[in-house]
N, C-alpha and C. Protein backbone atom coordinates (compact mmCIF):
# COMPACT_ATOMS: atom_id res chain seq x y z
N UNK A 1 0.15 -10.03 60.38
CA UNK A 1 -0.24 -11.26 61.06
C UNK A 1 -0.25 -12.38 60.03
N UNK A 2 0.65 -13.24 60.25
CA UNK A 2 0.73 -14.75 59.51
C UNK A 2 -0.17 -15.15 59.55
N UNK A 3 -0.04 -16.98 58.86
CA UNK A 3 -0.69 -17.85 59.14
C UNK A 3 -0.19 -18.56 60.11
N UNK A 4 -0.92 -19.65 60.80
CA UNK A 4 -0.37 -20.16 62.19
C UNK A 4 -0.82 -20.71 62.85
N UNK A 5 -0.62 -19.96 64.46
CA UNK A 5 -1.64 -20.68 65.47
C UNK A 5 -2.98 -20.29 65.91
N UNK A 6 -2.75 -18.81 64.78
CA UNK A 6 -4.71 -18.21 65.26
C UNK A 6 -5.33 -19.31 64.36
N UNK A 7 -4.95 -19.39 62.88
CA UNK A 7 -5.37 -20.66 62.10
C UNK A 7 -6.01 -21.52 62.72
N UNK A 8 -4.72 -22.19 63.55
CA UNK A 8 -4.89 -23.72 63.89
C UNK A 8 -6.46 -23.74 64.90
N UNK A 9 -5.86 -22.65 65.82
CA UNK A 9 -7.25 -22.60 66.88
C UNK A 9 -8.22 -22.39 66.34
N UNK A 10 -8.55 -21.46 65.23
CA UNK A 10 -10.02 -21.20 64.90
C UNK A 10 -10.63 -22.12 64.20
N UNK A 11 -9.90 -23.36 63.76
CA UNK A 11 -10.05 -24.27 62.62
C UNK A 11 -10.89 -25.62 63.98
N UNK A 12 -9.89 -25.37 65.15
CA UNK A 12 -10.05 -26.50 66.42
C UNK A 12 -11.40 -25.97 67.12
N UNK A 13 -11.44 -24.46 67.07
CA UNK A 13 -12.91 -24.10 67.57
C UNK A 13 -13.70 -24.34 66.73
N UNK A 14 -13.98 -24.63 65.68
CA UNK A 14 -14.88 -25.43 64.80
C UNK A 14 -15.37 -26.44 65.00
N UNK A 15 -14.47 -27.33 65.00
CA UNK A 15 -14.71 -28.34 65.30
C UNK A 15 -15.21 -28.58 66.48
N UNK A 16 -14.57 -28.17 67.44
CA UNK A 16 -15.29 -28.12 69.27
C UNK A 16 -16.62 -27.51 68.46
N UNK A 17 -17.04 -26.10 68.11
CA UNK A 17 -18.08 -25.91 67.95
C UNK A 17 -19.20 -27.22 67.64
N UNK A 18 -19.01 -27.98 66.71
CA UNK A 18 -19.79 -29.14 66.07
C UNK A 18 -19.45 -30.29 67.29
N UNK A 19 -18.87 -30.20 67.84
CA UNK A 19 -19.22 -31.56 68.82
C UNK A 19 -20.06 -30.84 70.30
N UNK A 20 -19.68 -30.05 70.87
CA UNK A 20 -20.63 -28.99 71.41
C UNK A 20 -22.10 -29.12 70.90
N UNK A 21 -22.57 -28.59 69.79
CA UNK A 21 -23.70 -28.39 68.98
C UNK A 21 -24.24 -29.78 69.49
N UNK A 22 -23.49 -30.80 68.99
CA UNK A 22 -24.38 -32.09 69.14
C UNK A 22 -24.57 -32.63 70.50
N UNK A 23 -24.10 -31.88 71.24
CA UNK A 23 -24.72 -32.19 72.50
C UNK A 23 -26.03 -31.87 73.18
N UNK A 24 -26.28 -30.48 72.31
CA UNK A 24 -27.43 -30.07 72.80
C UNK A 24 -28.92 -30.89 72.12
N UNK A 25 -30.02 -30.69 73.23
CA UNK A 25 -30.71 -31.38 73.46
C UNK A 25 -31.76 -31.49 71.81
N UNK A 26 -32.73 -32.54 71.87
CA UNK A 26 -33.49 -32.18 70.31
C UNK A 26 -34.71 -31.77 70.66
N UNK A 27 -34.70 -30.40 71.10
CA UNK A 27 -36.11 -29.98 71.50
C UNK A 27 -36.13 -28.43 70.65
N UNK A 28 -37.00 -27.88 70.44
CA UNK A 28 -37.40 -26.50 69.23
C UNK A 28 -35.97 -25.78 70.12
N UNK A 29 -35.71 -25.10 71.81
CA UNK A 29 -35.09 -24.69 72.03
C UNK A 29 -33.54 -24.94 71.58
N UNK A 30 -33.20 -26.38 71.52
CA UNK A 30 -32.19 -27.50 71.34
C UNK A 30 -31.72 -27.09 69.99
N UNK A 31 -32.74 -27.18 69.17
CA UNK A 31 -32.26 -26.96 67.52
C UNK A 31 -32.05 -25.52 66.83
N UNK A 32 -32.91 -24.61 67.44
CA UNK A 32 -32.41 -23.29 66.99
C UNK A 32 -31.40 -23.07 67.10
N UNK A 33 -30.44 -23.32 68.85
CA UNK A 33 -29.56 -22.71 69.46
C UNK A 33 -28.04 -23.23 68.27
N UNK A 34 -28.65 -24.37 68.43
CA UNK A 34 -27.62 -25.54 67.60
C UNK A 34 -27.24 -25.17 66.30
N UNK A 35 -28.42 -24.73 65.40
CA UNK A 35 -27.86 -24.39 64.38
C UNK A 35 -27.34 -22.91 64.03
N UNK A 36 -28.46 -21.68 65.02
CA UNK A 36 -27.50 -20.35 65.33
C UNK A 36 -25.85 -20.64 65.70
N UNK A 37 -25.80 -21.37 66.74
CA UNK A 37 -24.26 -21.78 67.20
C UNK A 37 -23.18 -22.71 66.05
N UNK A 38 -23.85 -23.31 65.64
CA UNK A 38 -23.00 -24.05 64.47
C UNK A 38 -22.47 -22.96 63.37
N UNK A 39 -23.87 -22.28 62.92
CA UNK A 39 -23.43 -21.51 61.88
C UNK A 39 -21.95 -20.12 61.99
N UNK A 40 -22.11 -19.36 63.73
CA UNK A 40 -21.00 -18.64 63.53
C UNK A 40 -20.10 -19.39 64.26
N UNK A 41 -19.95 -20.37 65.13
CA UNK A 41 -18.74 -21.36 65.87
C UNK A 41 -17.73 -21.81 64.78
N UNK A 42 -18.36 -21.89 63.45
CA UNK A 42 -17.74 -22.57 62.17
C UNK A 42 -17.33 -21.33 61.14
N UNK A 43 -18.10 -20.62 61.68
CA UNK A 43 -17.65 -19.39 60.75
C UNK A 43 -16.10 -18.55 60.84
N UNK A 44 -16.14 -18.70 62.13
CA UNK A 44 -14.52 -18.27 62.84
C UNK A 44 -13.73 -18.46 62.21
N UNK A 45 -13.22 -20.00 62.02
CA UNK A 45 -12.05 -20.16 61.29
C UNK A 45 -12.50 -19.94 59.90
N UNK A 46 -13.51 -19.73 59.24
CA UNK A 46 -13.39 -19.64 57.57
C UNK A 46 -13.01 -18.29 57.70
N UNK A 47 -13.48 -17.09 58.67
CA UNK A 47 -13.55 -15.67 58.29
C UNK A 47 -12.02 -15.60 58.38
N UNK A 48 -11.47 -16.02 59.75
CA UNK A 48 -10.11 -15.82 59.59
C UNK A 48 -9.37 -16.48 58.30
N UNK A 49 -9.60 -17.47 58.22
CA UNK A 49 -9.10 -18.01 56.76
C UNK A 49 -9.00 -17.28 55.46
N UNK A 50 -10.61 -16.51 55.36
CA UNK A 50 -10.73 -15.61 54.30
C UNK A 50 -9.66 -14.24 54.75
N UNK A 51 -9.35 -13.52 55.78
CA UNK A 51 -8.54 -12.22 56.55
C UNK A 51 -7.34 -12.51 56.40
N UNK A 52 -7.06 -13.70 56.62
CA UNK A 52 -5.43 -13.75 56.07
C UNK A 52 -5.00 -14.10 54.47
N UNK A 53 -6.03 -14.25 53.55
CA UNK A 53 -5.78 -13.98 52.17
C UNK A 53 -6.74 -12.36 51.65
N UNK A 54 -6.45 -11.98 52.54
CA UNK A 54 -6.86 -10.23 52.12
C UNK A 54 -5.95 -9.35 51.19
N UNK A 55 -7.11 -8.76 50.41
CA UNK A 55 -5.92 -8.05 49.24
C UNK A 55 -5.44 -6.59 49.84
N UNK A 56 -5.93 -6.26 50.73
CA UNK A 56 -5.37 -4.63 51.54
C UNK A 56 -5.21 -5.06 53.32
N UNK A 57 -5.00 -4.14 53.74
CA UNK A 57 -4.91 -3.93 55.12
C UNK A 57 -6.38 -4.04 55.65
N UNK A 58 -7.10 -2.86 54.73
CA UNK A 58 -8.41 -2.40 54.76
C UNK A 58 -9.58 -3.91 54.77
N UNK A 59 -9.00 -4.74 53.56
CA UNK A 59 -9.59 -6.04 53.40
C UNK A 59 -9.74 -7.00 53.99
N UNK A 60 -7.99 -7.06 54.94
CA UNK A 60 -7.96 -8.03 56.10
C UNK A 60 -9.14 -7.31 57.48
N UNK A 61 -8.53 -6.29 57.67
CA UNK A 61 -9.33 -5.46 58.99
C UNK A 61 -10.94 -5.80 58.74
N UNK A 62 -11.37 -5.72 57.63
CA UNK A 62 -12.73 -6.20 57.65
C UNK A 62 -13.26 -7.47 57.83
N UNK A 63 -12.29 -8.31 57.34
CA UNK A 63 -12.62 -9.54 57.37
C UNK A 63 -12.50 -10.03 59.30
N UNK A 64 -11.71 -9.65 59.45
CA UNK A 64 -10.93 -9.77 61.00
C UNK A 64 -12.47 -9.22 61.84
N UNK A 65 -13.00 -8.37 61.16
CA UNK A 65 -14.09 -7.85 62.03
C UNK A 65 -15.32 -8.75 62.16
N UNK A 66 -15.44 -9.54 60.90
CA UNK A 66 -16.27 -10.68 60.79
C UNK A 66 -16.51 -11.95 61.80
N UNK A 67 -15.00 -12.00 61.79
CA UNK A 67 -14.29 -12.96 63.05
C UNK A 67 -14.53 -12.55 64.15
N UNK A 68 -14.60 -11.25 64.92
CA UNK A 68 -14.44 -10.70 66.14
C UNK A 68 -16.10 -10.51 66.11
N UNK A 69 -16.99 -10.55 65.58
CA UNK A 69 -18.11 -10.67 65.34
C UNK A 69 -19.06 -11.90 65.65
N UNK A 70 -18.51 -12.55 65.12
CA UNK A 70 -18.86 -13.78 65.05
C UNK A 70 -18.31 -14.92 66.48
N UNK A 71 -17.00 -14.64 66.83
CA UNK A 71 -16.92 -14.80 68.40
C UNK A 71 -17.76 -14.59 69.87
N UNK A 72 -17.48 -13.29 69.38
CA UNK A 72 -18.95 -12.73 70.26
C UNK A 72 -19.98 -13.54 70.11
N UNK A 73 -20.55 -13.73 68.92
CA UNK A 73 -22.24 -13.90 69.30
C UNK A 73 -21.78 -15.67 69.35
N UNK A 74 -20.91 -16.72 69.02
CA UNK A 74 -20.73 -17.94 69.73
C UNK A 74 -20.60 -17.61 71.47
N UNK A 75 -20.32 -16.90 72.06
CA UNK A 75 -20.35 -16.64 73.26
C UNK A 75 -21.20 -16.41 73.89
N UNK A 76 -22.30 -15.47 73.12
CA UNK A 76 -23.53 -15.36 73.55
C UNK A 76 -24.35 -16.73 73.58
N UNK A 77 -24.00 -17.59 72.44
CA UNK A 77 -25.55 -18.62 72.39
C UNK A 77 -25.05 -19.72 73.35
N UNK A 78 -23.57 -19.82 73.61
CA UNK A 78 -23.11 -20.41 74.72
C UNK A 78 -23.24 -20.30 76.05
N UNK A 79 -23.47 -19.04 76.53
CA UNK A 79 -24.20 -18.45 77.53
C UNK A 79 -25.99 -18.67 77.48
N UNK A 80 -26.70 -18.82 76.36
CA UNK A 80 -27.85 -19.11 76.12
C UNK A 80 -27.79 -20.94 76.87
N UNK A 81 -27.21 -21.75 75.83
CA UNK A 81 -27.35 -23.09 76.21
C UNK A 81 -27.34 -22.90 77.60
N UNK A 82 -26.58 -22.68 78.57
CA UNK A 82 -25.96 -23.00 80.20
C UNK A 82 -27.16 -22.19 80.67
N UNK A 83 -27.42 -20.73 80.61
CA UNK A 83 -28.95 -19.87 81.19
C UNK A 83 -30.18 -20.28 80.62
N UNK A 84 -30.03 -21.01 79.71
CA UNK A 84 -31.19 -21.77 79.47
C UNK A 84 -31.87 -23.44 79.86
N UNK A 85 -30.57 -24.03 80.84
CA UNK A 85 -30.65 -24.75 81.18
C UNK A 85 -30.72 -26.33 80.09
N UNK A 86 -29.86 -25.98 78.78
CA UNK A 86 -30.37 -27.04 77.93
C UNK A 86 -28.56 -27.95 78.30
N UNK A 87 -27.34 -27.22 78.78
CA UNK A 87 -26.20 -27.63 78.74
C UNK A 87 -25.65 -27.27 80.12
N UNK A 88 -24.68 -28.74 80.64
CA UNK A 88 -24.40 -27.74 82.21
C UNK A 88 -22.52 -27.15 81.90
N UNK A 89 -22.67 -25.81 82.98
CA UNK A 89 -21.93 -24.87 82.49
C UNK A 89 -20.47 -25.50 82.21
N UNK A 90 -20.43 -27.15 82.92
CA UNK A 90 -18.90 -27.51 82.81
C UNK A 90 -18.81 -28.07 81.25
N UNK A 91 -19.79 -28.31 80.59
CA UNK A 91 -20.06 -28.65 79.30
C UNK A 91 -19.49 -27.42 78.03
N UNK A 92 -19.26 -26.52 78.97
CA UNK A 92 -19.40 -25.07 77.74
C UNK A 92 -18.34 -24.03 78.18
N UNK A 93 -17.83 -24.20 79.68
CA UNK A 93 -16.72 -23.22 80.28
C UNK A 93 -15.70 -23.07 79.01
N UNK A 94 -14.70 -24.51 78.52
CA UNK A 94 -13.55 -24.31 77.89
C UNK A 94 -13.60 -24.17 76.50
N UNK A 95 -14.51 -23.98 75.98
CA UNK A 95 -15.05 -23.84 74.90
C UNK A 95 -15.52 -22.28 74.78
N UNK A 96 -15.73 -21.73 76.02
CA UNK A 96 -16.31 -20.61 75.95
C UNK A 96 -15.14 -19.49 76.49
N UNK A 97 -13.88 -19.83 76.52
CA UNK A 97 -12.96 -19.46 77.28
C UNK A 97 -12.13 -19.41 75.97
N UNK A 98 -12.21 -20.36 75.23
CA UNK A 98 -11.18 -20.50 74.03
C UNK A 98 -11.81 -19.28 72.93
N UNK A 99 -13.38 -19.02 73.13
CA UNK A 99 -14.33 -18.30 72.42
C UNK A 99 -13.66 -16.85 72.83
N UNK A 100 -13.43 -16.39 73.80
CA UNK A 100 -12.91 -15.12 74.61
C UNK A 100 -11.77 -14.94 74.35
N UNK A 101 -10.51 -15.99 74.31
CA UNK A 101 -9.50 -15.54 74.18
C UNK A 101 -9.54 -15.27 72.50
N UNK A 102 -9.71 -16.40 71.14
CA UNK A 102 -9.87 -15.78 70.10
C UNK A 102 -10.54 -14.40 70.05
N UNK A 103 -11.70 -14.12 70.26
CA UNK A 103 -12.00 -12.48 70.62
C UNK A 103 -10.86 -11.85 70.86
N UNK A 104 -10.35 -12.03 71.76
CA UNK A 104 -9.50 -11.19 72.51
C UNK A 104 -8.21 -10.88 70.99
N UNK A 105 -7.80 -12.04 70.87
CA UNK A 105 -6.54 -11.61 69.87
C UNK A 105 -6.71 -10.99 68.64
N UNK A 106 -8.20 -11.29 68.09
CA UNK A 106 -8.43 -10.52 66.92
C UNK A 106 -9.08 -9.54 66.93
N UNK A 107 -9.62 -8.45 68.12
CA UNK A 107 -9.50 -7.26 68.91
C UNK A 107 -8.32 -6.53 68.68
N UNK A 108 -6.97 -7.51 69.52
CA UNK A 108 -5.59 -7.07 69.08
C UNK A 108 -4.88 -6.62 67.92
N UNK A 109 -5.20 -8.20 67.16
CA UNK A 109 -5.15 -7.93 65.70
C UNK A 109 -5.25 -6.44 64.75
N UNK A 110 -6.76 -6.51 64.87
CA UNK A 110 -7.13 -5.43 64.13
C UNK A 110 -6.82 -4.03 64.32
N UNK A 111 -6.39 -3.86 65.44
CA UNK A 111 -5.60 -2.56 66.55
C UNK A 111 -4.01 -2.94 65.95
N UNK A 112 -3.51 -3.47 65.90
CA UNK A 112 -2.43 -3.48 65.05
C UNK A 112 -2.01 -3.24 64.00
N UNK A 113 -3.43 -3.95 63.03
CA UNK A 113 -3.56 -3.70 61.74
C UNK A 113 -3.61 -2.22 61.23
N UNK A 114 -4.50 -1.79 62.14
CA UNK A 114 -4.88 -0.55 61.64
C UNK A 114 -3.45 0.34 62.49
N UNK A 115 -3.11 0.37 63.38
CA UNK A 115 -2.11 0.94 63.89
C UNK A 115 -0.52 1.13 62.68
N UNK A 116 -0.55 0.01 62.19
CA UNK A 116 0.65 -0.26 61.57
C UNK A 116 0.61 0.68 60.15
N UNK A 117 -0.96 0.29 59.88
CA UNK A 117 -1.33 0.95 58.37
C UNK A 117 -1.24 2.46 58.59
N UNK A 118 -1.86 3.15 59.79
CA UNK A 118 -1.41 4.41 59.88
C UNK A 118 0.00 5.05 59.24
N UNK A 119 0.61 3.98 60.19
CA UNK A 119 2.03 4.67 60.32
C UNK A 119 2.97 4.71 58.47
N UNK A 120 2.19 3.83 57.74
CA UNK A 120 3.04 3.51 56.21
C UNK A 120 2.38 4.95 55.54
């Protein structure tokens, strides 16, 4: 797996992450969520960043797991904001959709990774 367009997106979900974040409200609920959500929404594209300068297969696959990790739980606190009533759900759908599909490919990813490494 190159560099590219998982790059580009995880670099753009960052950023969505931080304009997202600042939407939410400034109340104790408002600021936890905000900075839990900032911290792995932003983490995405660095982990992938760090997975595609991996020194093994083994190195990338871990790092990749960081990423697929860290998707998830932006999904979760995104689901928090909207069930918690601090964001309404049209505020967080495409953001949370872009959150699922990255999941989704670096799921793939790593099933590849490791698939491919078998086979050498």
């Amino acid at each position: 797996m190159g560099k590219g367009m998982l790059a580009d997106r995880t670099r753009a979900f960052a950023l969505a992450t931080m304009k997202l974040a600042d939407k939410l409200p400034h109340n104790a609920s408002g600021r936890v969520i905000q900075n839990q959500f900032l911290r792995c929404g932003t983490s995405v594209g660095a982990n992938y960043r760090a997975a595609m300068r991996g020194k093994s297969p083994a190195d990338c696959v871990a790092k990749l797991g960081i990423v697929e990790e860290e998707s998830d739980e932006s999904i979760y606190w995104m689901d928090l904001m909207v069930d918690g009533g601090l964001l309404p759900a049209n505020d967080v759908s495409e953001l949370r959709k872009e959150a699922e599909e990255i999941l989704a490919m670096t799921v793939a990813s790593i099933r590849t990774i490791k698939s491919n490494h078998r086979k050498s």
